[in-house]
Protein backbone atom coordinates (compact mmCIF):
# COMPACT_ATOMS: atom_id res chain seq x y z
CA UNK A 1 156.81 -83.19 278.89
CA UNK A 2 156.41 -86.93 277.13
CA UNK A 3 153.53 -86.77 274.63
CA UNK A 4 151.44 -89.42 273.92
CA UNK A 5 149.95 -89.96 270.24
CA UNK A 6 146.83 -91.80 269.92
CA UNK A 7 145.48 -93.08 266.46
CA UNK A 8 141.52 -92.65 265.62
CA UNK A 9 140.83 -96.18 265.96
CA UNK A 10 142.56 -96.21 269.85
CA UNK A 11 139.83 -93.16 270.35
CA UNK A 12 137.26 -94.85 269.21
CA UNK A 13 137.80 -97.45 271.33
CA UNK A 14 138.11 -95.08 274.23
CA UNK A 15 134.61 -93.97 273.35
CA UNK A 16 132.93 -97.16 273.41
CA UNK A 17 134.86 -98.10 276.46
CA UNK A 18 133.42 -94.79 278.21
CA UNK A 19 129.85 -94.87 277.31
CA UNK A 20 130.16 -98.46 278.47
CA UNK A 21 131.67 -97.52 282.23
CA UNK A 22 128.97 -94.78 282.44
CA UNK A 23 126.48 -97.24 281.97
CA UNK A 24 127.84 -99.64 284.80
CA UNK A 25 127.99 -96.17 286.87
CA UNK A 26 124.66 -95.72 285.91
CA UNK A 27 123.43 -98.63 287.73
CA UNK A 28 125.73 -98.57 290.52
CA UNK A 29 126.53 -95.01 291.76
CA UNK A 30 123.57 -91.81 292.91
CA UNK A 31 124.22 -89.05 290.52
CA UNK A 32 121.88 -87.23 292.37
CA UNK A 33 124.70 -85.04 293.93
CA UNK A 34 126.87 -84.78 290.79
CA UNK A 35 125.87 -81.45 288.83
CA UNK A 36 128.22 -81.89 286.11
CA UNK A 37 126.22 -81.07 283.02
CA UNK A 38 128.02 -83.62 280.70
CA UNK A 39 129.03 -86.80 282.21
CA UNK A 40 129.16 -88.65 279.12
CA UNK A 41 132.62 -86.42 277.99
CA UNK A 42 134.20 -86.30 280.75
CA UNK A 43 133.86 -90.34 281.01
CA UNK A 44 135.46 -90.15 277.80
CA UNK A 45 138.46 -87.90 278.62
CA UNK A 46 138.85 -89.41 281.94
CA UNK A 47 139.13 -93.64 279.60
CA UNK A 48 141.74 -91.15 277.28
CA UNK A 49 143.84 -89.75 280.16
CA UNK A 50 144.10 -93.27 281.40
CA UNK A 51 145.02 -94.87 278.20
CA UNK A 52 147.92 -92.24 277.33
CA UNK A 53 149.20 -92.80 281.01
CA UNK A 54 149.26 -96.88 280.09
CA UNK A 55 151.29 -96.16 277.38
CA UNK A 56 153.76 -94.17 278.52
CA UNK A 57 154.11 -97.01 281.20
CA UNK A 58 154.48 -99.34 278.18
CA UNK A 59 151.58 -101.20 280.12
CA UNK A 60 149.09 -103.67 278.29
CA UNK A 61 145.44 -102.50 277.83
CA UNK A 62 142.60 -104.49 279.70
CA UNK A 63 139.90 -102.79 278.15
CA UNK A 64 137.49 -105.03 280.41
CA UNK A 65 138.61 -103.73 283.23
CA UNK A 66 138.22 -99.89 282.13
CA UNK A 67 134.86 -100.42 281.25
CA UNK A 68 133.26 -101.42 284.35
CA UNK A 69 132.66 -100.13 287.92
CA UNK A 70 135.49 -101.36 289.42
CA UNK A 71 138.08 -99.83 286.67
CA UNK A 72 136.36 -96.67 287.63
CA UNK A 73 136.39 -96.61 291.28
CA UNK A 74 139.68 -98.93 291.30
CA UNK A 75 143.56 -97.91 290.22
CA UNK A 76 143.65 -96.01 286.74
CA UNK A 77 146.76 -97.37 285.48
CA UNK A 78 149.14 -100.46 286.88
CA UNK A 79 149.70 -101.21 290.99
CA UNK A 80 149.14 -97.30 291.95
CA UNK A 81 148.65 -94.57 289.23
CA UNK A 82 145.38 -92.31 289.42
CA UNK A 83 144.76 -89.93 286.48
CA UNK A 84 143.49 -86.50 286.42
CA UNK A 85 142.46 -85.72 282.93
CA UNK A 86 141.63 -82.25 281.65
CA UNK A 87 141.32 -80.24 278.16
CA UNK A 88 143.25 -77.41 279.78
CA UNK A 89 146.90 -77.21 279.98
CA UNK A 90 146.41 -74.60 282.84
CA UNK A 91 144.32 -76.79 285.26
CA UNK A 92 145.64 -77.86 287.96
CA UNK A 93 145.98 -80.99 289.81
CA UNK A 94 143.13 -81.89 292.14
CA UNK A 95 141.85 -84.15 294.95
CA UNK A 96 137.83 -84.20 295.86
CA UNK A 97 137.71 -83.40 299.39
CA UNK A 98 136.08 -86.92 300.08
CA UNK A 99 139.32 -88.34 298.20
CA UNK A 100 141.84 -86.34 300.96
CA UNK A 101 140.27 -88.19 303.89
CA UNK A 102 141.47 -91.49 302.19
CA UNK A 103 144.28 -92.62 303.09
CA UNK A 104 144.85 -94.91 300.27
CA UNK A 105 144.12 -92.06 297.92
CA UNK A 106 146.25 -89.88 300.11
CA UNK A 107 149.24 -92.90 299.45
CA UNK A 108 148.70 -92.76 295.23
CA UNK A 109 150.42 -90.84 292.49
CA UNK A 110 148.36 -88.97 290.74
CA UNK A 111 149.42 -87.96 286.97
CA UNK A 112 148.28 -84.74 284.76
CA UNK A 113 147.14 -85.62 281.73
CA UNK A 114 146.10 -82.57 279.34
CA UNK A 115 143.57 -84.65 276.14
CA UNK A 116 144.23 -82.50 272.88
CA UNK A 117 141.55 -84.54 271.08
CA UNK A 118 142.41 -82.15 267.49
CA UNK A 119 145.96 -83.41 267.63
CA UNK A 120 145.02 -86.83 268.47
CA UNK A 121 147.91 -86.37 271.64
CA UNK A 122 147.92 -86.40 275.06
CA UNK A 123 150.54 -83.96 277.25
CA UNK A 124 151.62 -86.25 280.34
CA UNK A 125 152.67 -83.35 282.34
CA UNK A 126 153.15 -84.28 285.39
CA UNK A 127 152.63 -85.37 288.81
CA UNK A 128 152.31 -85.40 292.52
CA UNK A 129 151.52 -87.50 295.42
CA UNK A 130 148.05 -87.65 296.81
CA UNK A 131 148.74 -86.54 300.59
CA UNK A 132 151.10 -83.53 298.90
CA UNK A 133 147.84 -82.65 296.88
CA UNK A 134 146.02 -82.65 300.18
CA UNK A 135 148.16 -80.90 302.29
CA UNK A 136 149.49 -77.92 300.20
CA UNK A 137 146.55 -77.44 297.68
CA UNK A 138 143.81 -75.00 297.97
CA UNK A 139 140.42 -75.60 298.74
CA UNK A 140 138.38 -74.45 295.56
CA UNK A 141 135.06 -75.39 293.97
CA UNK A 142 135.03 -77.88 290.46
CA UNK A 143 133.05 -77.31 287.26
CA UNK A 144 130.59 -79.80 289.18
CA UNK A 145 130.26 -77.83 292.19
CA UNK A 146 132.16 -80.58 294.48
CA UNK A 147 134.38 -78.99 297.07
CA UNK A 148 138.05 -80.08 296.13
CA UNK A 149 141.82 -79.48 296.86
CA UNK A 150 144.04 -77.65 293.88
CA UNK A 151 147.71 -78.15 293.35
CA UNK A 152 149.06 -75.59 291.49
CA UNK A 153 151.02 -76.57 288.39
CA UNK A 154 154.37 -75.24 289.23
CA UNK A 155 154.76 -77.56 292.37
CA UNK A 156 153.77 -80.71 289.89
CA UNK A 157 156.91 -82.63 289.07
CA UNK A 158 157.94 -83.40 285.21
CA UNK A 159 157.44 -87.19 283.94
CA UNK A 160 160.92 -87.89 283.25
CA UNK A 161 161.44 -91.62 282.06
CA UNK A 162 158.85 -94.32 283.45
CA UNK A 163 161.26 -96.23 285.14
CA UNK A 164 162.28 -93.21 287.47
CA UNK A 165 158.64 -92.03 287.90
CA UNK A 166 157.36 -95.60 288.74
CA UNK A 167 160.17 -96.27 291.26
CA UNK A 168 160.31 -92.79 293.06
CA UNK A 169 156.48 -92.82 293.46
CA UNK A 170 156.70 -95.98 294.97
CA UNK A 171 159.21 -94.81 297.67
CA UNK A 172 157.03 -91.94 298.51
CA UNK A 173 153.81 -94.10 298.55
CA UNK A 174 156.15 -96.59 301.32
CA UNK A 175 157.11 -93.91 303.35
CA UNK A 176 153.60 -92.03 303.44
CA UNK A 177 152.09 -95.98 304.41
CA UNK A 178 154.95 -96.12 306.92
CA UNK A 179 155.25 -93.16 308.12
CA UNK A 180 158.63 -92.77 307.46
CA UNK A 181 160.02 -89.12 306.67
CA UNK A 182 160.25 -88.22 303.31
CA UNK A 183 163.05 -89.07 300.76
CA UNK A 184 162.17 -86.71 298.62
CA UNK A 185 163.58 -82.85 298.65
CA UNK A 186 161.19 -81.08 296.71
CA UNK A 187 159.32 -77.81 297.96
CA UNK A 188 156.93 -79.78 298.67
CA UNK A 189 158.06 -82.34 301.43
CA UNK A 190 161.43 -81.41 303.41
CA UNK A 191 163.06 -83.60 305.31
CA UNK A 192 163.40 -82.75 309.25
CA UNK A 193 166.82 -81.71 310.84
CA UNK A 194 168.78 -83.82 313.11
CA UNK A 195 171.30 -82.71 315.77
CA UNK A 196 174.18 -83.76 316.31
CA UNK A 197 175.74 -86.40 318.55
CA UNK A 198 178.31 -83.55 319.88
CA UNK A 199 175.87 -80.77 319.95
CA UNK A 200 175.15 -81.37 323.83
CA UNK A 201 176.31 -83.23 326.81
CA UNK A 202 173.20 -85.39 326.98
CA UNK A 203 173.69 -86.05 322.65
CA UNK A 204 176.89 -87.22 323.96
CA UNK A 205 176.43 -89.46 326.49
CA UNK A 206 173.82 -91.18 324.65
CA UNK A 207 175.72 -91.78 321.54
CA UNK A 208 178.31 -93.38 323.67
CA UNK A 209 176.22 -96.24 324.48
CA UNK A 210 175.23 -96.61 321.42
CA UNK A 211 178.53 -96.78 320.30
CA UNK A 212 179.54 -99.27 323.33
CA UNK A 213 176.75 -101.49 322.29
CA UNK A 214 177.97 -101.34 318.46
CA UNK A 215 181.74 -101.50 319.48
CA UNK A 216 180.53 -105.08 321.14
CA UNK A 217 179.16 -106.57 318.26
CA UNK A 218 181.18 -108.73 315.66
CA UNK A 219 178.95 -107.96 312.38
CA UNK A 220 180.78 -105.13 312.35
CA UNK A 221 183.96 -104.22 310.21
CA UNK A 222 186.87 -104.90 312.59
CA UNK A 223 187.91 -101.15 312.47
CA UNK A 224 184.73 -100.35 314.86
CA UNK A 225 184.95 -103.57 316.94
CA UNK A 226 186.35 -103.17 320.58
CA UNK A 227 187.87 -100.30 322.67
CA UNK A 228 189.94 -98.98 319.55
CA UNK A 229 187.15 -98.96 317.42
CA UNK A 230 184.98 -97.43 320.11
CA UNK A 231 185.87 -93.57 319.15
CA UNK A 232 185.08 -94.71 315.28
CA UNK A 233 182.02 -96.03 316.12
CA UNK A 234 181.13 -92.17 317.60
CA UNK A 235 182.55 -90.55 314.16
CA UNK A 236 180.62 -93.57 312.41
CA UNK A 237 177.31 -92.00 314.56
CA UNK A 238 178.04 -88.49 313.88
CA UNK A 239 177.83 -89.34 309.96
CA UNK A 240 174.92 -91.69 309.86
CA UNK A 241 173.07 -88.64 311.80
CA UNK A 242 173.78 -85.63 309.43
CA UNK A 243 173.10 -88.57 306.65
CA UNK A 244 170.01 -89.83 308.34
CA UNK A 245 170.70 -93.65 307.73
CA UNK A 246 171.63 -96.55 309.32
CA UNK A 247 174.76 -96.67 311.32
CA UNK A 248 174.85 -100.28 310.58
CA UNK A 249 174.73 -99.04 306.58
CA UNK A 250 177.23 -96.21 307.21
CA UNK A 251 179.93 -98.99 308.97
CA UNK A 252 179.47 -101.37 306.03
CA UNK A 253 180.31 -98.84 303.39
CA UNK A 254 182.86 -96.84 305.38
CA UNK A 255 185.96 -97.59 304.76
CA UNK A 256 189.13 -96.34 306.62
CA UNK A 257 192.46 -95.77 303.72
CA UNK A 258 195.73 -94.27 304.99
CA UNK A 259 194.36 -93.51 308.09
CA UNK A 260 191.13 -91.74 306.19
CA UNK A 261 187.31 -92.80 306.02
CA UNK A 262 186.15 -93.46 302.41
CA UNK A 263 183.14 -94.60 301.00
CA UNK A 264 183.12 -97.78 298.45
CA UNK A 265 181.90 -96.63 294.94
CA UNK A 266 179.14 -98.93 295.06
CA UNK A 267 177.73 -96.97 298.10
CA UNK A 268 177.66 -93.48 296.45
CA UNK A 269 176.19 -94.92 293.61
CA UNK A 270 172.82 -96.88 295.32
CA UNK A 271 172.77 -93.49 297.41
CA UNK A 272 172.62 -91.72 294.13
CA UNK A 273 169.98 -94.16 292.67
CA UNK A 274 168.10 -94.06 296.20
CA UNK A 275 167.78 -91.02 296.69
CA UNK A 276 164.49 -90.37 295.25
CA UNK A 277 165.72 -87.15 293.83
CA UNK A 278 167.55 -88.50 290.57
CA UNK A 279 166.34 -91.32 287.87
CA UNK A 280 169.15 -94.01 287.85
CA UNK A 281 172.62 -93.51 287.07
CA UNK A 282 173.83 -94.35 283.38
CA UNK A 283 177.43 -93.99 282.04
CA UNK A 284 177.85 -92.85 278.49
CA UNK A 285 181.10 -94.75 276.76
CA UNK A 286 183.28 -93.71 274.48
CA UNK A 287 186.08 -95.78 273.10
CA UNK A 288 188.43 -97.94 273.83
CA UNK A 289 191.69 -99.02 275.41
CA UNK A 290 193.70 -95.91 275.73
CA UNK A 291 190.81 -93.68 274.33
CA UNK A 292 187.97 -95.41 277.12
CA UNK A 293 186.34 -92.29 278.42
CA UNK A 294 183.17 -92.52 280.48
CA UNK A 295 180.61 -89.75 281.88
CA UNK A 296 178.08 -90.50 284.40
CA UNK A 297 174.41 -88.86 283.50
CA UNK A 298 170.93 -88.33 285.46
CA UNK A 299 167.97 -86.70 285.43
CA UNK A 300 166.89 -84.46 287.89
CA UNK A 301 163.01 -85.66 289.29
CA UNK A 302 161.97 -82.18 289.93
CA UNK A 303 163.02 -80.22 286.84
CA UNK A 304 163.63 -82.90 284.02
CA UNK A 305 167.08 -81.38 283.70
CA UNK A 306 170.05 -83.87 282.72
CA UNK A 307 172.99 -83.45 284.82
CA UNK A 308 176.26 -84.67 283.34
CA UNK A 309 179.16 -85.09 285.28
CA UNK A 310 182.96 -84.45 284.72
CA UNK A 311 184.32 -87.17 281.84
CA UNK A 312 187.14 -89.40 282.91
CA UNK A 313 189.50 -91.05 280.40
CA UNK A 314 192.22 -93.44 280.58
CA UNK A 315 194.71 -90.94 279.47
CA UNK A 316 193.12 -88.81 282.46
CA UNK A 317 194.16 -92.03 285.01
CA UNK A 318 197.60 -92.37 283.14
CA UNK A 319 198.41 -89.18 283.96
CA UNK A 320 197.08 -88.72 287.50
CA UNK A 321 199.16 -92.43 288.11
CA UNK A 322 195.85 -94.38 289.40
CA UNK A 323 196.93 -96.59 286.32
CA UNK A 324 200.31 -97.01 286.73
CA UNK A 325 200.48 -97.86 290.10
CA UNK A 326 201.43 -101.80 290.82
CA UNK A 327 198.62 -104.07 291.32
CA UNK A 328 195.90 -101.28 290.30
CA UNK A 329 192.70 -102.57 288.95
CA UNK A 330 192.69 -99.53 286.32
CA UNK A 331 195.04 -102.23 284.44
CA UNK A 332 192.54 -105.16 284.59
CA UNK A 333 189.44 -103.86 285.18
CA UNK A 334 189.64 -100.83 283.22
CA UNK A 335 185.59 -100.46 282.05
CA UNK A 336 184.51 -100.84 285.74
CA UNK A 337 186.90 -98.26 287.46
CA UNK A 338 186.16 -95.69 285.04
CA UNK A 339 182.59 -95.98 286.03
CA UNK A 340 183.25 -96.04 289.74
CA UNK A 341 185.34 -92.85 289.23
CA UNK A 342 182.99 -91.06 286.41
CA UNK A 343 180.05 -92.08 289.65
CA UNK A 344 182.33 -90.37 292.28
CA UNK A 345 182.54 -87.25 290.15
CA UNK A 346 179.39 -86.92 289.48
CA UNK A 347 178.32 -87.48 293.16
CA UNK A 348 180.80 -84.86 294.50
CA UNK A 349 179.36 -82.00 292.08
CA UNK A 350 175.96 -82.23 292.54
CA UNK A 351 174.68 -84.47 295.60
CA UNK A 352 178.16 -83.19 298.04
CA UNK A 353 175.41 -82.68 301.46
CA UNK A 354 174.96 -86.32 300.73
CA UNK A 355 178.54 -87.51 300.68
CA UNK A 356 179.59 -85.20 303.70
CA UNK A 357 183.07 -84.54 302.02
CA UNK A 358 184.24 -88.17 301.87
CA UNK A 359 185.85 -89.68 298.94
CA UNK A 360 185.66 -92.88 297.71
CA UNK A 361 187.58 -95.97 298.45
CA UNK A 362 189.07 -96.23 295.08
CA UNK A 363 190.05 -92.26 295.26
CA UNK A 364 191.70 -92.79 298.61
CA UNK A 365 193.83 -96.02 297.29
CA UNK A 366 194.99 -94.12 294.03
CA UNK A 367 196.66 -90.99 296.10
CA UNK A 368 199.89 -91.86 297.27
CA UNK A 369 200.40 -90.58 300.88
CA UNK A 370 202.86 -88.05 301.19
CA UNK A 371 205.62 -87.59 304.08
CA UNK A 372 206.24 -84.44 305.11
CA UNK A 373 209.41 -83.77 307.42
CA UNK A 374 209.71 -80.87 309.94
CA UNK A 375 212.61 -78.11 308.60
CA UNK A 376 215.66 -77.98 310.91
CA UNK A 377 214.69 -75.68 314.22
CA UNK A 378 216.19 -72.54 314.08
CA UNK A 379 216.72 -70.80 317.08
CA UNK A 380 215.83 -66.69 317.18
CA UNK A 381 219.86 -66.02 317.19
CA UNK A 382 220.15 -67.10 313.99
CA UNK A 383 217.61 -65.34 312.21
CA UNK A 384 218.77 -62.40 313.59
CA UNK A 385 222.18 -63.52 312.03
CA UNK A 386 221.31 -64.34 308.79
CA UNK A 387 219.06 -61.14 308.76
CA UNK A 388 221.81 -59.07 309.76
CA UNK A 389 224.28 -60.84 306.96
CA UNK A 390 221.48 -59.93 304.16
CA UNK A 391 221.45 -56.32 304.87
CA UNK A 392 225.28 -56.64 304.72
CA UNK A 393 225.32 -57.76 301.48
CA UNK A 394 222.74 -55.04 300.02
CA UNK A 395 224.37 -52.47 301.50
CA UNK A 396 227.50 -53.41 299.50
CA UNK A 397 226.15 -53.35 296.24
CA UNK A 398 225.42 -49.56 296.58
């Protein structure tokens, strides 16, 4: 988990900055129900937990802000980010029950952060979205008495890089405000099954006007346009359903090389970065000219791990002929094809449900089709001949 120093002077600061919130509470907010027996520290842990979450963000600190009502009751940290910060590492994240009936609390992130005030540190350990705090935590009782929602800690996912974190909460917050089904494939938000276009008569029928309508249109690559491209536009269906996207998306990625559909690289690698399961893509490089190798690396969201895929090389595409072959880009666009083919590897090991089996465009271009020729028919007569010649032969040697 990323750990966040913080320097005596930043903690002092953090102290003034509480005492000076609790004061604007003070004057705003009935306490009355609140039978936490020191507000004062927890002020100060909650100004901490924000300040190590603004850093990890890289955000700037608008101390203002932090210190009055409104940077209490408001968003901890940048467009979306709510804190819960704790002394404990084995807390667990919580919502007050008042919180789960709001639904733009429901729509936050909302980040771990353990205070280790000895160490001068913070542990950002991780997080989870408000309406997944709501609907799979248990109803318990805080220090304070308030009725609340627990998360426990193994269902929290790991802070991975800020980029990733910032840009797969944000998907989840749009789908949870949209109602759209979840991108995300953790245990705790699954995405719904679909059936398929040929699983029933009805299915059927309806995907054929679909695919009528589609086969009508001329936004569409020519290969689904018109009667012959009616049947594709079906297949074109069938694999936007198990995928769950756009048929309009699936068309203008699908490609159709040597009489087989292929995806362009640039497809599998936004589905990679869409997801919501991985952080971005990278490629690591190594070398050049004949030595260029390239491996393409993420991080898993849920577990933190690093997943590296299979490294391609240039003596790897010399040898399989995808660089040899006339008027192959491998020969003037070396450093972009090895990504595109490092991508596709990487892709087919660890996200194949998403690809449905198809290779890429570039893959599909670099095989050479192969012609194979029916042997000579042979009629039952002659077997028996030729069987009967063998056993000829043996029995002469004997």
């Amino acid at each position: 988990m990323p750990v966040v120093k913080l320097s005596s002077s930043l903690v002092e600061s953090c102290k003034q900055c509480a005492a000076q919130r609790d004061q604007n509470r003070r004057n705003s907010v009935d306490y009355s129900s609140d039978k936490t027996s020191d507000k004062g520290i927890w002020s100060f842990i909650g100004v901490v937990g924000e300040i190590a979450l603004i850093q990890y963000f890289g955000l700037p600190i608008d101390w203002e802000y932090l210190s009055t009502d409104a940077g209490f009751g408001g968003v901890d940290v940048g467009e979306f980010w709510e804190v819960r910060a704790t002394t404990k590492q084995s807390n667990r994240l919580f919502l007050w029950d008042d919180e789960t009936c709001n639904q733009k609390k429901l729509s936050y992130p909302w980040s771990k952060v353990v205070v280790n005030l000895e160490a001068l540190e913070c542990d950002v350990s991780g997080w989870a979205m408000g309406y997944e705090i709501a609907e799979h935590g248990k109803s318990a009782q805080y220090d304070c008495k308030r009725a609340s929602r627990f998360l426990d800690n193994r269902f929290l996912r790991a802070h991975t890089n800020p980029h990733a974190d910032h840009s797969f909460a944000n998907r989840l917050r749009l789908s949870f405000l949209n109602k759209r089904p979840m991108e995300s494939t953790s245990s705790l938000a699954t995405a719904s099954q679909t059936s398929s276009v040929f699983s029933g008569i009805q299915q059927f029928e309806d995907a054929q006007r679909i695919a009528k309508a589609l086969a009508s249109s001329t936004l569409i690559p020519p290969q689904f346009q018109g009667q012959q491209g009616f049947a594709n536009c079906l297949v074109a269906l069938e694999i936007a359903n198990r995928m769950r996207m756009s048929p309009f998306q699936v068309m203008q990625n699908l490609h159709i090389i040597h009489g087989r559909p292929s995806w362009s690289s640039q497809f599998i690698i936004g589905l990679i970065n869409g997801c919501g399961r991985f952080s971005p893509l990278r490629y690591e490089i190594s070398g050049k000219g004949d030595t260029l190798a390239c491996a393409a690396v993420a991080t898993e969201l849920s577990t933190g791990e690093e997943l590296r895929g299979p490294e391609v090389t240039m003596a790897m595409a010399k040898r399989e002929g995808w660089a040899t072959k006339s008027g192959s880009k491998w020969a003037t666009m070396p450093e972009l094809m090895i990504r595109y083919r490092a991508a596709a590897f990487w892709g087919r090991l660890f996200i194949p449900e998403l690809l449905v089996g198809i290779h890429t465009q570039e893959e599909v271009m670099d095989v050479e089709p192969v012609s194979v020729s029916e042997a000579p028919a042979t009629s039952v007569g002659d077997l028996n001949a030729k069987l009967q010649a063998a056993a000829t032969d043996s029995d002469e040697l004997f």
